[in-house]
Protein backbone atom coordinates (compact mmCIF):
# COMPACT_ATOMS: atom_id res chain seq x y z
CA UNK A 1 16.81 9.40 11.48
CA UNK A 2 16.32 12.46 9.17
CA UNK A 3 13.54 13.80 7.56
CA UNK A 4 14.51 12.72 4.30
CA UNK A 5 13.33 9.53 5.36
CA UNK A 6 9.72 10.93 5.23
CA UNK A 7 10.47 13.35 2.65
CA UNK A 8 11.40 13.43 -1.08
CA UNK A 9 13.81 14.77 -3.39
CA UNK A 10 13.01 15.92 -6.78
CA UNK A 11 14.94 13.70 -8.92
CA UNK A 12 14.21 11.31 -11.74
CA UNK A 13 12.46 14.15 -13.26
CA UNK A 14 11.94 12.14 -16.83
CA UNK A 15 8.89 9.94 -17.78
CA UNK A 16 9.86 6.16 -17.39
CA UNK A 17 7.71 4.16 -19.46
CA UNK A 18 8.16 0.37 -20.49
CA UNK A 19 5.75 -1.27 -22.37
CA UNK A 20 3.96 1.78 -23.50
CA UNK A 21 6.55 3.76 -25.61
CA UNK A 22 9.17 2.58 -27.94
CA UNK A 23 12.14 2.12 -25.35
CA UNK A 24 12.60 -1.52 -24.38
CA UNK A 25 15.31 -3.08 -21.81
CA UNK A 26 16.33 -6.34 -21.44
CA UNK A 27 13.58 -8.79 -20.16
CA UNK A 28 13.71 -12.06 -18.63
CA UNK A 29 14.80 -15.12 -21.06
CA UNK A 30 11.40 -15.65 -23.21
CA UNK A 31 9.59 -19.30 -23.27
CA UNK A 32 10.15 -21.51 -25.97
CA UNK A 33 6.33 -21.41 -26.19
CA UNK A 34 5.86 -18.02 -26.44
CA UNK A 35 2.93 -18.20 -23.27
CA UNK A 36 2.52 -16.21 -20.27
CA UNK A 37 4.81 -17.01 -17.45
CA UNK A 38 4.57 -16.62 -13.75
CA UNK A 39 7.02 -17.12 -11.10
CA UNK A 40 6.07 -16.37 -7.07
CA UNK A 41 8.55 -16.64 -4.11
CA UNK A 42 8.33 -14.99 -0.31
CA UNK A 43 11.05 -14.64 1.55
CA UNK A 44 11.05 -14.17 5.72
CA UNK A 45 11.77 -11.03 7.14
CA UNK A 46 13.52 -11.77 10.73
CA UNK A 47 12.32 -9.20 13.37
CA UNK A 48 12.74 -9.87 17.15
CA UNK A 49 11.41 -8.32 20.47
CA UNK A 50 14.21 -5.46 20.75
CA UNK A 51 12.79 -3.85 17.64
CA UNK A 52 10.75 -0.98 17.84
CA UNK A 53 6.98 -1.28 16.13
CA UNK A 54 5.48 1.25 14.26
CA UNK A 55 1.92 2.00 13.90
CA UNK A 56 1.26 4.14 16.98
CA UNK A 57 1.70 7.62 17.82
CA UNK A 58 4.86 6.29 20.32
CA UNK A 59 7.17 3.12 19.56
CA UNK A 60 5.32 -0.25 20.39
CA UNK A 61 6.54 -3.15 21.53
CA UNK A 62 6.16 -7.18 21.07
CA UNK A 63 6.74 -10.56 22.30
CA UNK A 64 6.77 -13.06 19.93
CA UNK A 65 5.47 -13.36 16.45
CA UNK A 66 2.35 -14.70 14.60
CA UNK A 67 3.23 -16.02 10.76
CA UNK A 68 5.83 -14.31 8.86
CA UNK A 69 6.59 -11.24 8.01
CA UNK A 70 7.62 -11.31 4.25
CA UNK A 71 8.92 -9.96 1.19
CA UNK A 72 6.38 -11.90 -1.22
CA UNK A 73 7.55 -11.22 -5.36
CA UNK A 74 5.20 -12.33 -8.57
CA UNK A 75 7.02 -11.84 -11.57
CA UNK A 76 5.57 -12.09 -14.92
CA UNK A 77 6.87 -12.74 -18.35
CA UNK A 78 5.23 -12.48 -21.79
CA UNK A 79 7.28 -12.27 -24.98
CA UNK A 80 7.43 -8.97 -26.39
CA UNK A 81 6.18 -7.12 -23.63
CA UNK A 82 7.91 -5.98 -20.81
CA UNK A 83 8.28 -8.45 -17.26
CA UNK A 84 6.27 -7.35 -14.26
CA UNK A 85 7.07 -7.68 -10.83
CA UNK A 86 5.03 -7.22 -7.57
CA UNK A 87 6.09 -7.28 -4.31
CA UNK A 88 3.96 -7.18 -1.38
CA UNK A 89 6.07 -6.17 2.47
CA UNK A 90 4.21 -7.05 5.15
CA UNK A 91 5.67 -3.80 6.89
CA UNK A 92 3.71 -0.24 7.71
CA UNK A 93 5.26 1.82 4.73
CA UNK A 94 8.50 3.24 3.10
CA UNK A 95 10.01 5.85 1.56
CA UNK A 96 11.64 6.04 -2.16
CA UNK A 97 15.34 6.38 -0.12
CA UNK A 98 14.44 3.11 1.09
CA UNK A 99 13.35 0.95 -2.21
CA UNK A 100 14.61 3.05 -4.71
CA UNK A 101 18.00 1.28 -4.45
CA UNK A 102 16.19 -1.79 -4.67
CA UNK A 103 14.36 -1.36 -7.73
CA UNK A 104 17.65 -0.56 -9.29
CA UNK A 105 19.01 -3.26 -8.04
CA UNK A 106 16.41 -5.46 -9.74
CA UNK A 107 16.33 -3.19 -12.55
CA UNK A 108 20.51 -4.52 -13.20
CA UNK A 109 20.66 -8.33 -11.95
CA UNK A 110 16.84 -9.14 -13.06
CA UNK A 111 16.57 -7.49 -16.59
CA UNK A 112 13.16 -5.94 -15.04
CA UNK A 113 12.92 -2.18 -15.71
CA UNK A 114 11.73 0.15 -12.98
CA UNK A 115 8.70 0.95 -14.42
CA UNK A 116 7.75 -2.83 -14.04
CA UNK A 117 8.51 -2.96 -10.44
CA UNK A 118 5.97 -2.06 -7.75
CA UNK A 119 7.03 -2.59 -4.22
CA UNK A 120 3.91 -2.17 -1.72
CA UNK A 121 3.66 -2.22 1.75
CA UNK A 122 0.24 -3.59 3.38
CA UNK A 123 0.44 -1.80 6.03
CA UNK A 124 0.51 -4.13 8.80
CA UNK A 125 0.74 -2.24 12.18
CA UNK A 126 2.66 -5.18 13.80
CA UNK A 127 5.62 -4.52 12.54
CA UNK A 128 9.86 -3.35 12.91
CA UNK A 129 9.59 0.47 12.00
CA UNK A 130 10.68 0.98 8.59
CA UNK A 131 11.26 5.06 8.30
CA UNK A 132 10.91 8.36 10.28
CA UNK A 133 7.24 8.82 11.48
CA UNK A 134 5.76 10.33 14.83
CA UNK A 135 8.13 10.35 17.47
CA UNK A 136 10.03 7.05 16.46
CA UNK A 137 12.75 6.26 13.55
CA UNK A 138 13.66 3.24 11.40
CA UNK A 139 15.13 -0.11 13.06
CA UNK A 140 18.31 0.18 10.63
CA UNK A 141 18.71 -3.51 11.02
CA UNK A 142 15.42 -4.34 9.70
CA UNK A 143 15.44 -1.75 7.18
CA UNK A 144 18.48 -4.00 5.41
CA UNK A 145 16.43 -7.18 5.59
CA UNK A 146 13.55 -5.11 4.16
CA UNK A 147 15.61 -4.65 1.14
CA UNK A 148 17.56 -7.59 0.71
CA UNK A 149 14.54 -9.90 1.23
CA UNK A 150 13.26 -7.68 -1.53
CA UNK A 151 14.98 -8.09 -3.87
CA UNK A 152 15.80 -11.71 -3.06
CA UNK A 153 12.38 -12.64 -3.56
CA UNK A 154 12.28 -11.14 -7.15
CA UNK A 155 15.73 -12.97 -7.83
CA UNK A 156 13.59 -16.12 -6.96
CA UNK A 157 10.62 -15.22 -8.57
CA UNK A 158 12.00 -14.83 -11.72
CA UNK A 159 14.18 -18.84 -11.54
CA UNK A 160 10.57 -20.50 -10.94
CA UNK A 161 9.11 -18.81 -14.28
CA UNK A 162 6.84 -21.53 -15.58
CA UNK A 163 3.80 -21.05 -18.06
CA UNK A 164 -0.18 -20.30 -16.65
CA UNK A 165 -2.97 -19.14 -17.47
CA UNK A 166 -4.60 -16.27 -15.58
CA UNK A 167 -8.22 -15.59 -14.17
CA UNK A 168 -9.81 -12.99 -12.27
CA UNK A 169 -12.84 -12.16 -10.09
CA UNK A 170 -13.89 -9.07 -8.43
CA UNK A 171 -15.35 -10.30 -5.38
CA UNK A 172 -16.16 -7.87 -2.27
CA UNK A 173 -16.30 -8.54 1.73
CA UNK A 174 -18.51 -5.91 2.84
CA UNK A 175 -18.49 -6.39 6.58
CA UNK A 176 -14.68 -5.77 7.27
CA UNK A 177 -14.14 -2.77 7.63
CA UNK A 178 -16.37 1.17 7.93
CA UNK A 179 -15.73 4.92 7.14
CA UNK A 180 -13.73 5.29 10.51
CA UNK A 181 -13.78 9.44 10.34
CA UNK A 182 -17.10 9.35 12.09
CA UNK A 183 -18.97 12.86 12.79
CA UNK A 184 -19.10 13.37 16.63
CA UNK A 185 -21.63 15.39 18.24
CA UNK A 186 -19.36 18.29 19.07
CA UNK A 187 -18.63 18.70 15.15
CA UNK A 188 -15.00 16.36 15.34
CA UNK A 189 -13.63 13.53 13.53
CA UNK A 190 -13.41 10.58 15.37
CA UNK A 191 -10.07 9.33 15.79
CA UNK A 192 -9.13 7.68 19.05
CA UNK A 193 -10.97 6.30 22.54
CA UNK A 194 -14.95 6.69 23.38
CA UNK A 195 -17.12 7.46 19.87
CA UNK A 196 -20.64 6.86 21.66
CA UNK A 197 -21.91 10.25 20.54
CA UNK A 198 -20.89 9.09 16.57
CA UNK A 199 -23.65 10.57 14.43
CA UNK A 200 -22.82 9.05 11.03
CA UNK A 201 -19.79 8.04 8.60
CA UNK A 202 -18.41 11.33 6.61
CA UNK A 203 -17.15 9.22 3.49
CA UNK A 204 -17.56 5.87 1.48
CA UNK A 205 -16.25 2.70 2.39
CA UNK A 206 -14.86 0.12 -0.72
CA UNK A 207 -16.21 -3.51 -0.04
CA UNK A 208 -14.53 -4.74 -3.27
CA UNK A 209 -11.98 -8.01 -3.01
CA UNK A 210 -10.50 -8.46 -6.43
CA UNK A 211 -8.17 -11.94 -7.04
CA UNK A 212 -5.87 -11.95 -9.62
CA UNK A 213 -5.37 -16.09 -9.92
CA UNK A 214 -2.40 -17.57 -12.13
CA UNK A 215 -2.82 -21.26 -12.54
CA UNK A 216 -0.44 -24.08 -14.36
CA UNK A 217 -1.51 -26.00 -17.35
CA UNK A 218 -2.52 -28.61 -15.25
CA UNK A 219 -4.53 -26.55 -12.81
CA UNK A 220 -2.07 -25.89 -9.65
CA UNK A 221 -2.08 -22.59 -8.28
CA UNK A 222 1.34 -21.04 -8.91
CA UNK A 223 0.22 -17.61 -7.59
CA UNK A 224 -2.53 -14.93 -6.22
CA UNK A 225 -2.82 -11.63 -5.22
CA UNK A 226 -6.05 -10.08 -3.72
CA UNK A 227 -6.92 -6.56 -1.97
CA UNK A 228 -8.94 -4.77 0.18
CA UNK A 229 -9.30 -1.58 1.41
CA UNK A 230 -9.57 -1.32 5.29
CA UNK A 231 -6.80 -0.64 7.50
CA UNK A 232 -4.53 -3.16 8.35
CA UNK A 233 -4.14 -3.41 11.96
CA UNK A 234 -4.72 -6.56 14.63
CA UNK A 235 -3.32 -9.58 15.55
CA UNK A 236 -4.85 -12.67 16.19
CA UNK A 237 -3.11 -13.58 19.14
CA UNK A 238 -2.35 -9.88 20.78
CA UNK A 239 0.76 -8.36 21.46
CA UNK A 240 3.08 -10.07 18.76
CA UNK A 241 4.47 -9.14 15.61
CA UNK A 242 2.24 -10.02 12.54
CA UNK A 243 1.37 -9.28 9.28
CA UNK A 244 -2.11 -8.51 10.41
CA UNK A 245 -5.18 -9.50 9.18
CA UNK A 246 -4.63 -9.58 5.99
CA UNK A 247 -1.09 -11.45 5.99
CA UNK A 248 -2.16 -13.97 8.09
CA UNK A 249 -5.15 -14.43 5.90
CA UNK A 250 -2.56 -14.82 2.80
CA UNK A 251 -0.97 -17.73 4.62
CA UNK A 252 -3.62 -19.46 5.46
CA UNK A 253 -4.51 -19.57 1.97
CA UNK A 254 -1.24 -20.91 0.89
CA UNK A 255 -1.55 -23.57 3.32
CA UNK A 256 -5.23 -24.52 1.81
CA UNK A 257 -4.34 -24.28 -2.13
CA UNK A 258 -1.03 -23.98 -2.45
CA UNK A 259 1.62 -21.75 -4.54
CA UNK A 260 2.11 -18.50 -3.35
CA UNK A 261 -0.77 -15.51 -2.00
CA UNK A 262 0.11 -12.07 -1.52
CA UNK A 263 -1.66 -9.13 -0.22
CA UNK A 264 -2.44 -5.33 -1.35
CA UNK A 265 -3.30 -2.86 0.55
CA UNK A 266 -6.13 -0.60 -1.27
CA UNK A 267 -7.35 2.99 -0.89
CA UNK A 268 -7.47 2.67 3.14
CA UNK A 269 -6.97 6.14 4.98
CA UNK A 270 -10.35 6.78 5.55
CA UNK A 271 -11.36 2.85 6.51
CA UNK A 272 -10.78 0.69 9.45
CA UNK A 273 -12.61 -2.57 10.79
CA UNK A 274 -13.56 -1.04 14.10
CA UNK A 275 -16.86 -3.35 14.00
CA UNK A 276 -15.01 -7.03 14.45
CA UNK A 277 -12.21 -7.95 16.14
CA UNK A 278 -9.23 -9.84 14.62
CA UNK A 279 -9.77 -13.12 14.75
CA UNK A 280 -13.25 -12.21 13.18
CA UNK A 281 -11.37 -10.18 10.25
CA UNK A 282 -9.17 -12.82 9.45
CA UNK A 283 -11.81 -15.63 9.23
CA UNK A 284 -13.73 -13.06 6.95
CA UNK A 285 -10.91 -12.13 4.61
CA UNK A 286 -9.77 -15.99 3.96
CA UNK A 287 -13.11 -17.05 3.82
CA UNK A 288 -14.43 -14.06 1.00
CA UNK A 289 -11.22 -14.25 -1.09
CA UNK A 290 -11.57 -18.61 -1.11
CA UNK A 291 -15.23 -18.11 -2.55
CA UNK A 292 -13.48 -15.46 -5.36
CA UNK A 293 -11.23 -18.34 -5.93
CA UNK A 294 -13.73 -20.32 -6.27
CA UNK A 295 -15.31 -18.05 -8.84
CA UNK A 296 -12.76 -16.79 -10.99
CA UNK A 297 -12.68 -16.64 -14.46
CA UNK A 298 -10.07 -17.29 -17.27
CA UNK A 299 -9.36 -14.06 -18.65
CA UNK A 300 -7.05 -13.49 -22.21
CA UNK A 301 -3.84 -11.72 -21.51
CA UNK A 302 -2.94 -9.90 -24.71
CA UNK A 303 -0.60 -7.44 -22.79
CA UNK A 304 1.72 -6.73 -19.99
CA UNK A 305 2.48 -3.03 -20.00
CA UNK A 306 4.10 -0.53 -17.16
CA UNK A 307 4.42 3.51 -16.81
CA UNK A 308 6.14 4.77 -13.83
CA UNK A 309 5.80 8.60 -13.74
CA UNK A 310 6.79 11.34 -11.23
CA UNK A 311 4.29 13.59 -9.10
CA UNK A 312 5.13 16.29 -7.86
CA UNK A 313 3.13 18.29 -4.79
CA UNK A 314 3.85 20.61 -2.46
CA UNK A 315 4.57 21.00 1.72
CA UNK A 316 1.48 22.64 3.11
CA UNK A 317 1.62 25.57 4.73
CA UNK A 318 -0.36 25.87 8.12
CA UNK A 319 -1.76 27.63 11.17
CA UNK A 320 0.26 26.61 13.95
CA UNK A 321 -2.01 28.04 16.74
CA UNK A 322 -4.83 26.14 14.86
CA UNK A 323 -3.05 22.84 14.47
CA UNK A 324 -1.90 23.50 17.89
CA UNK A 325 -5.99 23.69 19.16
CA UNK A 326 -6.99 21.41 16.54
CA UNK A 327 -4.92 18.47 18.44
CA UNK A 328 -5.27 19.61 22.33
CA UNK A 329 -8.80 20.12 22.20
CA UNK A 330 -9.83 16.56 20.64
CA UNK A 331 -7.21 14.42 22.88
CA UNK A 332 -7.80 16.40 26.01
CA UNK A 333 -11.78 15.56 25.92
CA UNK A 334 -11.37 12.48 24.36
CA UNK A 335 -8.46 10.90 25.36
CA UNK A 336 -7.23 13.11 28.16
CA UNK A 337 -4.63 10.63 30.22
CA UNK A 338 -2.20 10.95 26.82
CA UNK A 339 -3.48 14.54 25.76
CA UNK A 340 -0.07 16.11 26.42
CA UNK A 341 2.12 13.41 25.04
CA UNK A 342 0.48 13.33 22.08
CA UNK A 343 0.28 16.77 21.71
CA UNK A 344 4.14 17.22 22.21
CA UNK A 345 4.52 14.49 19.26
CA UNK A 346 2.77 17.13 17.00
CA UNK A 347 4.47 20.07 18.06
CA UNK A 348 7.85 18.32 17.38
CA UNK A 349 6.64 17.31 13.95
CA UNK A 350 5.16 20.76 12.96
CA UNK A 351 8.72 22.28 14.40
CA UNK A 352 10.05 20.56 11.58
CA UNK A 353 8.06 21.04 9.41
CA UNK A 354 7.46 24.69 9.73
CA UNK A 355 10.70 25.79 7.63
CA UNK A 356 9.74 23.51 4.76
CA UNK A 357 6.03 24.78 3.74
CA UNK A 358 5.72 25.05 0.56
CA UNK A 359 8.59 23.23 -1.00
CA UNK A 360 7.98 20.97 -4.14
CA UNK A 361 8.37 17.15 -3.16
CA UNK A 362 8.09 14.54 -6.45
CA UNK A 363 7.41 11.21 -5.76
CA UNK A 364 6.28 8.50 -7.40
CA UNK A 365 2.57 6.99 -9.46
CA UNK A 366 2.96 3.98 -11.44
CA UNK A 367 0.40 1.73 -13.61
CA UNK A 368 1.07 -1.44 -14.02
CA UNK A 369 -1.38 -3.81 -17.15
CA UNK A 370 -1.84 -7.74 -16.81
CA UNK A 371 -4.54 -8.00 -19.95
CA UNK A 372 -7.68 -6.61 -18.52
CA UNK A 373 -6.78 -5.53 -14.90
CA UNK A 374 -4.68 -2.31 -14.05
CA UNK A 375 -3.01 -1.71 -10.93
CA UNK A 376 -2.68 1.23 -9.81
CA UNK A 377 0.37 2.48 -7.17
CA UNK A 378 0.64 5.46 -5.44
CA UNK A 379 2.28 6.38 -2.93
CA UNK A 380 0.29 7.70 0.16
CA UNK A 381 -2.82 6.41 2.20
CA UNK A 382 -5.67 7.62 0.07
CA UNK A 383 -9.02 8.35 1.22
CA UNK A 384 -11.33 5.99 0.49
CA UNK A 385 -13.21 8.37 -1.85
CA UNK A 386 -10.35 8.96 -3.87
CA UNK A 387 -9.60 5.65 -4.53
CA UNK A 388 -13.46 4.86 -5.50
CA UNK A 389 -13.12 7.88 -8.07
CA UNK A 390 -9.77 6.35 -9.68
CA UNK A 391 -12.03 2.87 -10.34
CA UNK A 392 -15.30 4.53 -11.19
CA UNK A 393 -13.61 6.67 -14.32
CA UNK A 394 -10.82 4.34 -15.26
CA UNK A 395 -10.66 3.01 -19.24
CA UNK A 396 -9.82 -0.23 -17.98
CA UNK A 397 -12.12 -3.33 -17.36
CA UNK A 398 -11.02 -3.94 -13.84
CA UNK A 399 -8.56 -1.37 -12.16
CA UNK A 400 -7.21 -2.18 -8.66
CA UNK A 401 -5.22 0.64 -6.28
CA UNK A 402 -2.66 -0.75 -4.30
CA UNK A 403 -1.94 2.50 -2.05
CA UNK A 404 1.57 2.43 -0.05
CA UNK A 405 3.37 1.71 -3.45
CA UNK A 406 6.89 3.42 -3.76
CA UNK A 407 7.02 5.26 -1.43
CA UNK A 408 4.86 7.01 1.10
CA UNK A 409 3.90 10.78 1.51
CA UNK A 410 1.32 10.68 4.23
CA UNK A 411 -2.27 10.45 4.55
CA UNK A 412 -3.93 12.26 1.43
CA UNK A 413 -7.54 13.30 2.08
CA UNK A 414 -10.20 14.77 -0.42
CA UNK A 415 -10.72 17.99 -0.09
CA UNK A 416 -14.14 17.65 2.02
CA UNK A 417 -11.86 15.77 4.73
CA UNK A 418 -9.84 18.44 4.41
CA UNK A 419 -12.70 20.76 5.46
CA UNK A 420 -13.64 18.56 8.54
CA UNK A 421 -10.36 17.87 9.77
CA UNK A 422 -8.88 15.02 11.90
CA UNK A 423 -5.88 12.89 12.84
CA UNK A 424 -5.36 12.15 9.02
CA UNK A 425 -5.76 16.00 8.23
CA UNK A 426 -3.75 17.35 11.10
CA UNK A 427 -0.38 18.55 10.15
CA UNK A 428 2.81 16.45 11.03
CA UNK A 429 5.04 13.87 9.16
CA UNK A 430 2.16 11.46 8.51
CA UNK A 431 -0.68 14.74 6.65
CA UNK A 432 2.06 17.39 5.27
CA UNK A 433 0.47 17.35 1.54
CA UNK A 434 -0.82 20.86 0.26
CA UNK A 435 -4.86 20.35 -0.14
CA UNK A 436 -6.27 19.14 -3.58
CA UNK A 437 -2.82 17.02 -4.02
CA UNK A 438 -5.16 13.76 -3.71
CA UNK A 439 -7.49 14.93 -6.28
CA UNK A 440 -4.32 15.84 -8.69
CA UNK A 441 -3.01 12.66 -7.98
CA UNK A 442 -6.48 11.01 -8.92
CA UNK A 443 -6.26 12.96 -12.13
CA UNK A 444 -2.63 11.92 -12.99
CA UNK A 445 -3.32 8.07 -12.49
CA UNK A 446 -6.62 9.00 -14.94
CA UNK A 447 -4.08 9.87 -17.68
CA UNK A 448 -2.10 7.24 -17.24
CA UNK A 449 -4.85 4.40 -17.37
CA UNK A 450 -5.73 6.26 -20.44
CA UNK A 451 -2.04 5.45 -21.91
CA UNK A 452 -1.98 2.35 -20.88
CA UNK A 453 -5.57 1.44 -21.69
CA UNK A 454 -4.58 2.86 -25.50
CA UNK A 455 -1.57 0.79 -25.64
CA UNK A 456 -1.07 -1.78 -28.74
């Protein structure tokens, strides 16, 4: 596969903006009552053993599956505002080559603009490869079921729009899931194999749980979405395809209430659950987000708004001799059985990388508005930190990051992890970002929960 599956090309250069400025396209057929509407549909995502799965430095492999892997849509209506749509892929990311086609796809046969439609990936480690990362490529086949199931489940969405009423609760789990770029005594990040010499976490980790709840007239759950912000990896069985934790935590939940749960991925890049194992994870997750549940509370829903904007960064550009000792010397002493493969992994990627530093790459950061609650997509795995910082100064009541939304440029660290350095900082396909791009981006989504937090 080419790079261009990884990287981005600077198009759609305008502002796309629904719900905030004056422009308005065609939205879904209005209620007679003039109420909020919700409609929720998941459609299955066939994968089998041949497929490669991403996640790993190398292509993994797996027998057999655990719960579905899905394409789960909630659309929402509201007359005189523009429809919404949400869609969470139980897959480890994708690039705008991938879903851009989709969204204007929807964009045509749904009446749903692209600013309206968020596509996120939870980043489930279990799963067919979906682009270029490492030293594997996109499963083709899966790639098409990726995108039909897409926009298949919006297409269904949208038929079961029926009137509820929506309530919220910011809830938090604060046991799943740690700063995983521990300081080692020799002055490294921890990344991979033996961490026995950790001396301490280097960043923040996000224990909130928010659960957006949209109930019928009469009570039944139609639809939920919650998130979290640890890294998605483990199965509950081992060595099948799964979407993780979290996933598998979703359909449990459907099973106990009903309707129609869906999963975001939050600011995760620095944060992974290296203190419980799966099973523990899972029964952690379902039980913390059916005590939010439990606790929401009706919220009014005077506006459904969307602005989709482009971002544009830049390649870094970068030492190869130090990237070079940067990656030998940590896996040799810490993981020296798969120093050299490894190694040769990130010499390929910095080969081609190396005649791209500093070109301008635009991709995508979108805000989405359902009443009080933003949600905020961008397009990378965000450091922990930066995600926190997006929350903390946001206009909005309740503001939720959904990271892996759009597309996907990489790991984006603060500039302090940029200092200390690290699998997420080390140069290759997955960390290619110019520093301070993660603290632009921060300040970009800042200025657009402003809009949207000023909108009528």
């Amino acid at each position: 596969m080419k790079l261009r599956r990884m990287m981005l090309m600077a198009v759609h250069t305008m502002w796309v903006i629904w719900g905030v400025g004056t422009t308005r396209a065609q939205a879904a057929e209005p209620p007679a009552a003039g109420d909020l509407q919700v409609g929720a549909a998941a459609v299955a995502l066939e994968a089998d053993d041949s497929m490669p799965i991403a996640g790993g430095i190398h292509a993994g492999h797996a027998q057999g599956q655990e719960g579905q892997l899905r394409a789960t849509a909630v659309v929402l209506h509201r007359p005189g505002d523009p429809p919404l749509a949400i869609v969470s892929c139980d897959v480890l990311m994708f690039s705008r080559d991938l879903v851009d086609p989709v969204v204007a796809q929807i964009q045509k046969t749904c009446g749903i603009a692209a600013a309206g439609v968020l596509i996120h990936a939870t980043h489930t480690h279990h799963a067919p490869s979906t682009m270029r990362v490492h030293a594997y490529g996109p499963c083709e086949p899966f790639c098409k079921r990726l995108q039909q199931g897409i926009a298949a489940a919006v297409a269904e969405a949208k038929k079961r729009l029926a009137p509820t009423q929506f309530a919220f609760k910011l809830g938090q789990e604060t046991t799943v899931g740690m700063n995983s770029r521990l300081l080692l005594g020799d002055g490294t990040i921890y990344w991979i194999s033996p961490r026995d010499d950790a001396v301490g976490p280097t960043g923040p980790f996000d224990p909130d749980l928010p659960v957006l709840v949209f109930r019928s007239p009469a009570g039944k759950l139609q639809a939920m979405l919650f998130g979290h912000s640890t890294h998605s990896i483990g199965t509950l069985k081992g060595g099948v395809r799964s979407p993780s934790v979290y996933g598998m935590a979703a359909q449990a939940l459907e099973n106990e209430l009903g309707g129609t749960v869906a999963f975001l991925e939050g600011a995760s890049g620095s944060t992974h659950a290296y203190n419980l194992s799966a099973p523990q994870a899972f029964e952690r997750i379902r039980q913390a987000v059916r005590t939010a549940y439990d606790q929401v509370e009706p919220q009014a829903l005077d506006r459904l708004a969307a602005i989709k904007k482009p971002f544009r960064f830049r390649i870094r550009h970068f030492d190869e001799a130090a990237e070079e000792k940067a990656v030998t010397t940590y896996c040799t002493k810490r993981a020296p059985g798969a120093a050299e493969s490894i190694a040769a992994v990130f010499r390929q990627m910095r080969k081609e990388l190396a005649p791209l530093q500093g070109q301008e790459r635009t991709t995508w950061l979108q805000v989405l508005r359902i009443g009080p609650v933003a949600i905020v997509g961008v397009p990378a795995e965000l450091f922990t930190s930066l995600g926190l910082e997006i929350k903390r100064r946001s206009p909005m009541k309740y503001t939720v990051v959904a990271e892996l939304s759009n597309d996907w440029i990489g790991y984006l660290p603060d500039l302090d992890g940029h200092k200390r350095g690290g699998y997420q900082v080390w140069t290759g396909l997955h960390s290619y970002a110019e520093p301070g791009t993660g603290e632009r981006l921060v300040e970009e989504a800042l200025g657009m929960l402003q809009q949207i937090a000023q909108s009528p």
